[in-house]
Structure formats: structure tokens, C-alpha cells
Protein backbone atom coordinates (compact mmCIF):
# COMPACT_ATOMS: atom_id res chain seq x y z
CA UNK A 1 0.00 0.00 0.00
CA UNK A 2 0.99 3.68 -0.71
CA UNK A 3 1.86 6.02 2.24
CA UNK A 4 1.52 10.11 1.48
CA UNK A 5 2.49 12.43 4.21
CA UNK A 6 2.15 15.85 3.93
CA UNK A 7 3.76 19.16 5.28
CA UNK A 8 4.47 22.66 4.67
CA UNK A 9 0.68 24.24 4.98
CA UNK A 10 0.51 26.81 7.58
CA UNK A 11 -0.52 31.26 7.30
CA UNK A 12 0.66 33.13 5.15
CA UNK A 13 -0.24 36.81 4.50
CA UNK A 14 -1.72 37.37 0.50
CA UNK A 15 1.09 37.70 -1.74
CA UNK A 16 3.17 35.16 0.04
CA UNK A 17 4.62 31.95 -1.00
CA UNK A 18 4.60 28.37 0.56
CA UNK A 19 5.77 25.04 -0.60
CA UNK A 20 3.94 21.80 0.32
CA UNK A 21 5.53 18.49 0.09
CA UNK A 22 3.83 15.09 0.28
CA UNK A 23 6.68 12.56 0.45
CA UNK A 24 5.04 9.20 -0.84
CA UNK A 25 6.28 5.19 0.63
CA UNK A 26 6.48 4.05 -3.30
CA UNK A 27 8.63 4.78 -6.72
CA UNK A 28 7.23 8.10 -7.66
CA UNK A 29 7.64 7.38 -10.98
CA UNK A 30 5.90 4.14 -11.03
CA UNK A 31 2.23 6.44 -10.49
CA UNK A 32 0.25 6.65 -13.56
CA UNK A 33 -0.33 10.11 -11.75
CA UNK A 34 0.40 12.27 -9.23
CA UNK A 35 -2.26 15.49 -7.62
CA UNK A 36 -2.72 17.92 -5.62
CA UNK A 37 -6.70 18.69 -4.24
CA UNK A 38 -7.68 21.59 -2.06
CA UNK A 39 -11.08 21.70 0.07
CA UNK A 40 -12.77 25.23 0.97
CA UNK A 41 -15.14 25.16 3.96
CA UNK A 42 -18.07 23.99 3.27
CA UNK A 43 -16.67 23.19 -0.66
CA UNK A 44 -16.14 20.19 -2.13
CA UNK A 45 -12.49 18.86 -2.62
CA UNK A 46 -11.45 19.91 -6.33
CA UNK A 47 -8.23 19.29 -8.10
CA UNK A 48 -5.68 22.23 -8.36
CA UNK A 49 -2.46 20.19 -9.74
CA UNK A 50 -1.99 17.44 -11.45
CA UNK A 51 1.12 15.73 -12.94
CA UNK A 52 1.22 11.83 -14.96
CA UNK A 53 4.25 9.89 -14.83
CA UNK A 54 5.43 11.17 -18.03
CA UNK A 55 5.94 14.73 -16.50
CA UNK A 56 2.43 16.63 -17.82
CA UNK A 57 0.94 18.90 -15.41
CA UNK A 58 -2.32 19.94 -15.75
CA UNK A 59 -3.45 23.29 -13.42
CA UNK A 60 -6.85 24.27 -12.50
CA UNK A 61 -7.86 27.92 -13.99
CA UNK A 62 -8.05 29.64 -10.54
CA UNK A 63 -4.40 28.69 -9.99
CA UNK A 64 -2.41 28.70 -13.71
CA UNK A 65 0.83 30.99 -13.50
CA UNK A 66 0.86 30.70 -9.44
CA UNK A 67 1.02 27.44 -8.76
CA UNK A 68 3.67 24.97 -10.18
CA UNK A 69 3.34 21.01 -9.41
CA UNK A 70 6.84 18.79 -9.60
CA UNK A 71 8.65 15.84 -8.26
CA UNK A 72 11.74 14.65 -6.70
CA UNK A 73 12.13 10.90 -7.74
CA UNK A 74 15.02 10.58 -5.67
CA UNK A 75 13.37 11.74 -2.70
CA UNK A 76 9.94 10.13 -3.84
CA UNK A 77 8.26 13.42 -3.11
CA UNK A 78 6.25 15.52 -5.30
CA UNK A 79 5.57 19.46 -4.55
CA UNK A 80 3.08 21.96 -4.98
CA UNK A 81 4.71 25.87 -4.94
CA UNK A 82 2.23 28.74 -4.34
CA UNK A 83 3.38 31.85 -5.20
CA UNK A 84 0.90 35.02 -5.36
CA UNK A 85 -1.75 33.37 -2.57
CA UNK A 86 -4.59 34.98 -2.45
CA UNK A 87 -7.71 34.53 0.79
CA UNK A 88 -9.83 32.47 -1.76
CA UNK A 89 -6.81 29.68 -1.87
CA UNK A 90 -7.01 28.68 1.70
CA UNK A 91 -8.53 25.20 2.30
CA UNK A 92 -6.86 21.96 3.58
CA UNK A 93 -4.46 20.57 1.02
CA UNK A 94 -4.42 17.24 -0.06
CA UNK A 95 -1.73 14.64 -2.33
CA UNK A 96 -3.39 12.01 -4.12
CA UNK A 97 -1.68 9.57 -5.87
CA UNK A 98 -2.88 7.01 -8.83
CA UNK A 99 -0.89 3.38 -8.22
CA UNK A 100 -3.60 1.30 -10.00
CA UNK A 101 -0.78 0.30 -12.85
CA UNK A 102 0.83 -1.91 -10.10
CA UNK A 103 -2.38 -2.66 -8.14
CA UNK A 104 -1.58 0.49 -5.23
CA UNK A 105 -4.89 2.24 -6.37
CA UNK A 106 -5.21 5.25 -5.23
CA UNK A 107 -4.24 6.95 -2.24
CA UNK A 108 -5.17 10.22 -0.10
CA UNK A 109 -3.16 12.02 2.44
CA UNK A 110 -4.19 13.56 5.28
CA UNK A 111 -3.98 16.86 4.41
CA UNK A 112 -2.35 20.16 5.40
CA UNK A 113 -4.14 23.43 6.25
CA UNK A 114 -3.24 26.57 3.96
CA UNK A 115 -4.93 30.17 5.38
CA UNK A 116 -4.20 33.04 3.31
CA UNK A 117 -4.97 36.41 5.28
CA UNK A 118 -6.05 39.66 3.57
């Protein structure tokens, strides 16, 4: 079974930048795909960042040109870098990761909280 944990939410004033990291128990690059979701109070948990093993990213609208999704295969951890935050991107951040090519399935962390103040 795949392992994700998380780190590197916390406040930030808007403007500011954080990096979260979701270090993952498997061969990063054996994931058909790799994600970041976010989940708003009383919202439902939608995908910001997305990236397949082949290196694609895909970016949700609100975030293009602010956000940027990558990997570290050696350290089997993949990243998401906010730059620019605004108040509407807080939520709790989660990693997903797709492992249904060798039978993992697919995985959620636990989530880290991101508050962007005004």
C-alpha cells in the first residue's frame, strides 16, 4: 500500500509563498499520476495540480501561473509551490496519488491546512 504524508501548509499573508511536500512510501515514478486537491469550507475537494508519470501537469484555472506542481524521484516526493496566494486559496491541502498500474490504487493524504490572510 501507498503512504503520502504531507507538510508545509501553515498562514501566510496574500502575496506570500509556501511550498507543500507530500513525500510518498512508493517509486514516484511508477504512479500513472500524481495530484494535488484543495477543500474550501463547506466546498467540495477539487483538483488544483496534477502531474502523470510522463511529467504533464495539468493546473486548475483559478491557480495557472501561481502554482507549479513537480517531483523529486530521488526523494519520492512531489511538490506543490504557491506563489501570489490569495484569501480564496485557503482550504486543507491534499496529495493524491494514482498506483492502479501496479495494483496500489489510489491513495489520499491527510492533508495540510493553507490560510491566506487579507
Amino acid at each position: 500500500q501507498v503512504q503520502l504524508v504531507e507538510s508545509g501548509g501553515g498562514l501566510v499573508q496574500a502575496g506570500g509563498s509556501l511550498r507543500l511536500s507530500c513525500v510518498v512510501s512508493v517509486d514516484i515514478l511508477k504512479l500513472n499520476a500524481m495530484e494535488w486537491y484543495r477543500q474550501a469550507p463547506g466546498s467540495q475537494r477539487d483538483m488544483v495540480a496534477s502531474m502523470t508519470r510522463y511529467g504533464t501537469t495539468v493546473y486548475a484555472d483559478a491557480v495557472k501561473g501561481r502554482f507549479t506542481i513537480s517531483r523529486d524521484a530521488d526523494k519520492n516526493t512531489v511538490y506543490l509551490q504557491m506563489n501570489s496566494l490569495k484569501p480564496e486559496d485557503t482550504g486543507v491541502y491534499y496529495c493524491k496519488t494514482d498506483g492502479r498500474g501496479y495494483g496500489w490504487g489510489q491513495t489520499w493524504g491527510q492533508g495540510t491546512q493553507v490560510t491566506v490572510s487579507s
